[in-house]
N, C-alpha and C. Protein backbone atom coordinates (compact mmCIF):
# COMPACT_ATOMS: atom_id res chain seq x y z
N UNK A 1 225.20 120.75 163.65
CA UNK A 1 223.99 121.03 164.40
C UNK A 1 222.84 120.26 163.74
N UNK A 2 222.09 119.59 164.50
CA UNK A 2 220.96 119.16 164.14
C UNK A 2 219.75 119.86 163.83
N UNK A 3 218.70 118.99 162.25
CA UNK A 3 217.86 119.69 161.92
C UNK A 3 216.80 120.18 163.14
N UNK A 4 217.01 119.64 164.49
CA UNK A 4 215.55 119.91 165.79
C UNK A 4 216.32 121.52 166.51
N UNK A 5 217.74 121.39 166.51
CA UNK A 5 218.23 122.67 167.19
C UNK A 5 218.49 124.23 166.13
N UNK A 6 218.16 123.92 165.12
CA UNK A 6 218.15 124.79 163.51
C UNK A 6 216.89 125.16 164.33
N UNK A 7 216.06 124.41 163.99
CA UNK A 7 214.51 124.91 164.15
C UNK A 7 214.65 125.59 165.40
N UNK A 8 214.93 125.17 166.12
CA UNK A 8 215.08 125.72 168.10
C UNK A 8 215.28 127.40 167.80
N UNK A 9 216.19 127.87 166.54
CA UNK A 9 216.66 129.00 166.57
C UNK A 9 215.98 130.05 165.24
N UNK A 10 215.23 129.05 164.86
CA UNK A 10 214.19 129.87 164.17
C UNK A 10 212.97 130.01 165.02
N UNK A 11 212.73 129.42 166.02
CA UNK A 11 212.01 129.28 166.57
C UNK A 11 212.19 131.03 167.85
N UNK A 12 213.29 130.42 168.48
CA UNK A 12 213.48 131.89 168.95
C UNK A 12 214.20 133.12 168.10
N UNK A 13 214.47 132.86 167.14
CA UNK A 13 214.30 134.33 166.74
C UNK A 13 213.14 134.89 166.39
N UNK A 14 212.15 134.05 166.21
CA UNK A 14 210.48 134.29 165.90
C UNK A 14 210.23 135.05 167.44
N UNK A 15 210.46 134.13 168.57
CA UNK A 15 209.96 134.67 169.68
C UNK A 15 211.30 136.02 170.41
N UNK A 16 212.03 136.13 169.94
CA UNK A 16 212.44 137.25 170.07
C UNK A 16 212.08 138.43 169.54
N UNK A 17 211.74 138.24 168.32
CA UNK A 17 211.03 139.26 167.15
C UNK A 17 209.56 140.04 168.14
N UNK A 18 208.79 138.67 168.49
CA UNK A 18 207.54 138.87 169.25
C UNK A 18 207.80 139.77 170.32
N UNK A 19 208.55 139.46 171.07
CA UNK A 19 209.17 140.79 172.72
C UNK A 19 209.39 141.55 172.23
N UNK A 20 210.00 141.69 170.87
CA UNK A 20 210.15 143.22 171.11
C UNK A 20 208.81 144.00 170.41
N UNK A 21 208.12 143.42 170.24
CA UNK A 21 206.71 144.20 169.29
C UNK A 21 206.32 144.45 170.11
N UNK A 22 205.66 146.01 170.14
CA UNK A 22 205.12 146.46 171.23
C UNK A 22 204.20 147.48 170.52
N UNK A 23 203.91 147.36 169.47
CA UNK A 23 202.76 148.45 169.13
C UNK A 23 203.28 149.54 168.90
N UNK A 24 204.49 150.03 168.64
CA UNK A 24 205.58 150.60 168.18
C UNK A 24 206.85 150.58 167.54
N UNK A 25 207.50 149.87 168.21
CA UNK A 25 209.01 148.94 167.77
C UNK A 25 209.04 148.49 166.29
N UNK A 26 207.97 147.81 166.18
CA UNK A 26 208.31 146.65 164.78
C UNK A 26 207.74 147.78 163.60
N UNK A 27 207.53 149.21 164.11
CA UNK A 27 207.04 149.86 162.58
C UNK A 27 207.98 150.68 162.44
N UNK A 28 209.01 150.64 163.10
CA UNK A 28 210.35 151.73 162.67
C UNK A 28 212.12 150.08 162.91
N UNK A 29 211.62 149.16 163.74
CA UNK A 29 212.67 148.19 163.71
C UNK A 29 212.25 146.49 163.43
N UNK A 30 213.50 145.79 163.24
CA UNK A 30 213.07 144.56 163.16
C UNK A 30 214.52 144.36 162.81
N UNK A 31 214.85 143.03 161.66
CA UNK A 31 215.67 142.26 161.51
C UNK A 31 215.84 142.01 159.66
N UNK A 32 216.55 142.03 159.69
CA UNK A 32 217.03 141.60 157.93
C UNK A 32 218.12 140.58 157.95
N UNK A 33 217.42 140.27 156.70
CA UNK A 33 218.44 138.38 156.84
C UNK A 33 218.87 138.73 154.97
N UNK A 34 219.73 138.85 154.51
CA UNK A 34 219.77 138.93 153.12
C UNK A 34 220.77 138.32 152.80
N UNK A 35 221.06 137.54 151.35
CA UNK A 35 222.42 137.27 150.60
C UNK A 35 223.23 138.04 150.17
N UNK A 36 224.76 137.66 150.26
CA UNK A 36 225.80 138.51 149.75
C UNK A 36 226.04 137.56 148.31
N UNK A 37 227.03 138.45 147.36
CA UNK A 37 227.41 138.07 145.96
C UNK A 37 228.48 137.11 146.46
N UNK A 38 229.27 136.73 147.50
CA UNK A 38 230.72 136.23 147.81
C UNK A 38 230.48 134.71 147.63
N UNK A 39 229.92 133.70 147.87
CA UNK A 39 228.08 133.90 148.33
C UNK A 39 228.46 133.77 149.93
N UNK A 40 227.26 134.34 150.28
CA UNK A 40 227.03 134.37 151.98
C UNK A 40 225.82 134.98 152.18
N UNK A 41 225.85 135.50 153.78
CA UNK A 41 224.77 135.92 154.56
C UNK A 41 225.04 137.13 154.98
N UNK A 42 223.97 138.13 155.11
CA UNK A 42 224.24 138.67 155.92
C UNK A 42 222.93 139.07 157.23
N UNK A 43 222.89 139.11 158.33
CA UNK A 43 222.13 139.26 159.32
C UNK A 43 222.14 140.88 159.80
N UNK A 44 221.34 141.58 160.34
CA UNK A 44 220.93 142.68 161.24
C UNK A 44 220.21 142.59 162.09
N UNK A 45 219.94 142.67 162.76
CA UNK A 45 218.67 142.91 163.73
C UNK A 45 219.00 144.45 164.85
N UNK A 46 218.32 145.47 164.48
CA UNK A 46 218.04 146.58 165.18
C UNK A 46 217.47 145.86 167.17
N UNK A 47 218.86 146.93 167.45
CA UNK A 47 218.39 146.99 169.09
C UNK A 47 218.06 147.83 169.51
N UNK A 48 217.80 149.03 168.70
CA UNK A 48 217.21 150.36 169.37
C UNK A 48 216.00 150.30 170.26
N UNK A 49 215.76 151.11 171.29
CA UNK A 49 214.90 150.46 172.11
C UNK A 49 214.29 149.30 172.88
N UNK A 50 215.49 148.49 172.52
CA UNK A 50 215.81 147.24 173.43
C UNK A 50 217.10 147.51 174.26
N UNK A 51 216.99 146.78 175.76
CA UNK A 51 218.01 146.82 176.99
C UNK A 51 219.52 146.53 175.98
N UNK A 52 219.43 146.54 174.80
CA UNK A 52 220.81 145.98 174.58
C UNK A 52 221.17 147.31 173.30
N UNK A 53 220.22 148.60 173.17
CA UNK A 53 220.54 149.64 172.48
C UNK A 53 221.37 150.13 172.79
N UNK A 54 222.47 150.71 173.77
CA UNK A 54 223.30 151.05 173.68
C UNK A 54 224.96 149.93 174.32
N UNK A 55 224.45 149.13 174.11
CA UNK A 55 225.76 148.18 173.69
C UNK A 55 226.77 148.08 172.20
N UNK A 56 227.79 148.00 172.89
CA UNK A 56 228.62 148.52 171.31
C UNK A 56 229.98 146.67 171.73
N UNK A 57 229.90 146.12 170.97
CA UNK A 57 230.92 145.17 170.57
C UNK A 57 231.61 145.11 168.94
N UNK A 58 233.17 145.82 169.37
CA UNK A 58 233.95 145.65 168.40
C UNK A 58 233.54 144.29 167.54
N UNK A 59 233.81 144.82 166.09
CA UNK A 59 233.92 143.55 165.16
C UNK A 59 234.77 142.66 165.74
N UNK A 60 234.80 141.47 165.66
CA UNK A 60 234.98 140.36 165.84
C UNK A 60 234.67 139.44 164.05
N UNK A 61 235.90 138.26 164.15
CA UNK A 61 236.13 137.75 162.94
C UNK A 61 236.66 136.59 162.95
N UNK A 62 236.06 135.68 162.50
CA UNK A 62 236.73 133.75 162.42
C UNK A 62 236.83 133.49 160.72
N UNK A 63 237.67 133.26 160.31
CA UNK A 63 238.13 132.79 159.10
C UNK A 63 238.77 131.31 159.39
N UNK A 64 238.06 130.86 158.64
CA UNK A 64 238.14 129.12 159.08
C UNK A 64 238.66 128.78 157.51
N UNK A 65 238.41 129.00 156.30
CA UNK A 65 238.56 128.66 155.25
C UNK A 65 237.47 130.17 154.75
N UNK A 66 238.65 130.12 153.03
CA UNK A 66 237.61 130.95 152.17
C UNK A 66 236.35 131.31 152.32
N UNK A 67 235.33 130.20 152.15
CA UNK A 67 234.25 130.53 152.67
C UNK A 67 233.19 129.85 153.85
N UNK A 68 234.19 129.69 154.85
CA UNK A 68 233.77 129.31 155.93
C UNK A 68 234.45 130.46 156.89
N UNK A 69 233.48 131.69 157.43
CA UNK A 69 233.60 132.71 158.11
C UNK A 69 232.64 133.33 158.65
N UNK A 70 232.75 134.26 159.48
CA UNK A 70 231.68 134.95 160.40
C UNK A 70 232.57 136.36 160.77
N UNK A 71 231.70 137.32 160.69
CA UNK A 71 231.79 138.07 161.57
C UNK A 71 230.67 138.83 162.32
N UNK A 72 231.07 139.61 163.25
CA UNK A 72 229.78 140.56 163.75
C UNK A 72 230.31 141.54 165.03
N UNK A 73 229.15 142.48 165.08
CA UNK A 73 229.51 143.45 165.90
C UNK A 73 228.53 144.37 166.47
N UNK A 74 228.52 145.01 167.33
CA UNK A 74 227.30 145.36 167.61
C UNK A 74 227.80 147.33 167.88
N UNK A 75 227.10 148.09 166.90
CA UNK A 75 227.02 149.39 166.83
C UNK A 75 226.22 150.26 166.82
N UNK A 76 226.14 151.36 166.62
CA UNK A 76 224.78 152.26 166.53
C UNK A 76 223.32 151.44 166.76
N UNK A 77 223.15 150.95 167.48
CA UNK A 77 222.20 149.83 167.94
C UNK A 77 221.59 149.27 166.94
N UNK A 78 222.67 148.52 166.85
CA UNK A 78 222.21 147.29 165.98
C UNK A 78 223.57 146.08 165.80
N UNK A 79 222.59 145.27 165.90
CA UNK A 79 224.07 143.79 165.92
C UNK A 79 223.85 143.52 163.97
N UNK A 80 224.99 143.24 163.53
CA UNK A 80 225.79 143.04 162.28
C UNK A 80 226.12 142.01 162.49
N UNK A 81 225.98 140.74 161.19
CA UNK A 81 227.00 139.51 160.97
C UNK A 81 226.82 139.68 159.57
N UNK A 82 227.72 138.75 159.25
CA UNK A 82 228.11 138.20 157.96
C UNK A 82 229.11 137.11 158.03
N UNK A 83 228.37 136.15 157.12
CA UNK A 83 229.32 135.04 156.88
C UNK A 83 229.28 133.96 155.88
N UNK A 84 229.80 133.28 155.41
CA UNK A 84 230.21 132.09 154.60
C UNK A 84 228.71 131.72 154.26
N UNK A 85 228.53 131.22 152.89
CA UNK A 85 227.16 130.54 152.58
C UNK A 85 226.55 129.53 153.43
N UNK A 86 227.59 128.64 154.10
CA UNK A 86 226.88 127.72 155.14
C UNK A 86 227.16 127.93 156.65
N UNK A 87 227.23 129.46 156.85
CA UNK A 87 227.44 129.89 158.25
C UNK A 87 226.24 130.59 158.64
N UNK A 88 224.91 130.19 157.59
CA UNK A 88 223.69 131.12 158.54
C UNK A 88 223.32 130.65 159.90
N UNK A 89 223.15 129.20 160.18
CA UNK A 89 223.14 128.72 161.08
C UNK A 89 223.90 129.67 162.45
N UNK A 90 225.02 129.15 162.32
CA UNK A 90 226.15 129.94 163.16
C UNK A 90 225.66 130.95 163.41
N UNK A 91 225.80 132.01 162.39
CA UNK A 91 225.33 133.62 162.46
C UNK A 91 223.72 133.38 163.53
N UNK A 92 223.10 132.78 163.13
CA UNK A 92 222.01 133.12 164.52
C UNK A 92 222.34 132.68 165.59
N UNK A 93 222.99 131.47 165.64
CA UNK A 93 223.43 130.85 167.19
C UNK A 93 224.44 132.14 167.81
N UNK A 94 225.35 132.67 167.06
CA UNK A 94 226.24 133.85 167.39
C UNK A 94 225.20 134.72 168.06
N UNK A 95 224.29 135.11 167.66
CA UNK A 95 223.28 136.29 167.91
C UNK A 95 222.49 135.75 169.44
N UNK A 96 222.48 135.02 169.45
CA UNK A 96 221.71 134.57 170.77
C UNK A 96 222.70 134.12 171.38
N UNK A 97 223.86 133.87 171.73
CA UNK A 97 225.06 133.81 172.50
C UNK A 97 225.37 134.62 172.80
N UNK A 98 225.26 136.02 172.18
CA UNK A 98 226.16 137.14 172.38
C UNK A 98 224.78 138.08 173.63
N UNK A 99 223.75 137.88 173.17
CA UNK A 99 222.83 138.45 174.34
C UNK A 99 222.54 137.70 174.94
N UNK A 100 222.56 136.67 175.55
CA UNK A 100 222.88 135.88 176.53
C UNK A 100 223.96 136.61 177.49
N UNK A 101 225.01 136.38 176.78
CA UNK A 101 226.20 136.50 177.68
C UNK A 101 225.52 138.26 178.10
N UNK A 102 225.07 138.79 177.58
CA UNK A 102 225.06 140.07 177.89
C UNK A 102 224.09 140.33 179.10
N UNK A 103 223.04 139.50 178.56
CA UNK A 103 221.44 139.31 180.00
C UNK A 103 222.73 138.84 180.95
N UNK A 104 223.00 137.86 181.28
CA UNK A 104 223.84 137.23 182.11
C UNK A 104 224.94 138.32 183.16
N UNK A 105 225.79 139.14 181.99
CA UNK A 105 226.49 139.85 182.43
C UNK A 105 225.67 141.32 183.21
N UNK A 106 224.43 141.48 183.01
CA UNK A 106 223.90 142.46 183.37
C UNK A 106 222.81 141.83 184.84
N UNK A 107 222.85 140.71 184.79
CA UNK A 107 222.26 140.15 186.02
C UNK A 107 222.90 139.77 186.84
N UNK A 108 224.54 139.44 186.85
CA UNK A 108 225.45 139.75 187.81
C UNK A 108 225.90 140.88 188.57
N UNK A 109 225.76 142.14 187.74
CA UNK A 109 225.82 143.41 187.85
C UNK A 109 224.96 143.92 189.07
């Protein structure tokens, strides 16, 4: 992935962060981005009170090599990843693929 489409996705997770602030939301939810010891990533972002709070997706898991992996899942409203030291990238593109497909699947509906 290129350094202009990296940015593209810092870019919307900034403006995703923004929709959901509502003068309420962002003082009880938001998003955590932290390091694991393995080394890796790990991602959260709370959906409570977003159209996608009560969505639940089983873990899901790609093991590509030792430490080239991902997983994630979406539970008690909130989407979960974790992955490989050079899978942060991924891990956000995962996160905006997966509600996509979901806006998508709920606008066919």
């Amino acid at each position: 992935m290129r350094a202009n489409e990296q940015m593209m996705l810092i870019s919307r997770l900034q403006d995703w962060f923004g929709s959901q602030c509502n003068e309420d939301w962002e003082h009880s939810f938001g998003f955590r981005l932290e390091t694991l010891d393995n080394p890796g990533w790990t991602f959260e972002a709370d959906l409570a009170e977003t159209q996608w709070a009560d969505v639940v997706i089983a873990r899901q898991r790609v093991d590509r090599t030792e430490s080239d992996w991902l997983q994630f899942e979406i539970c008690q409203g909130k989407y979960m990843a974790s992955g490989g030291v050079f899978n942060l990238v991924e891990m956000l593109k995962n996160f905006f693929d997966v509600l996509d497909e979901l806006r998508d699947a709920n606008q066919r509906n």
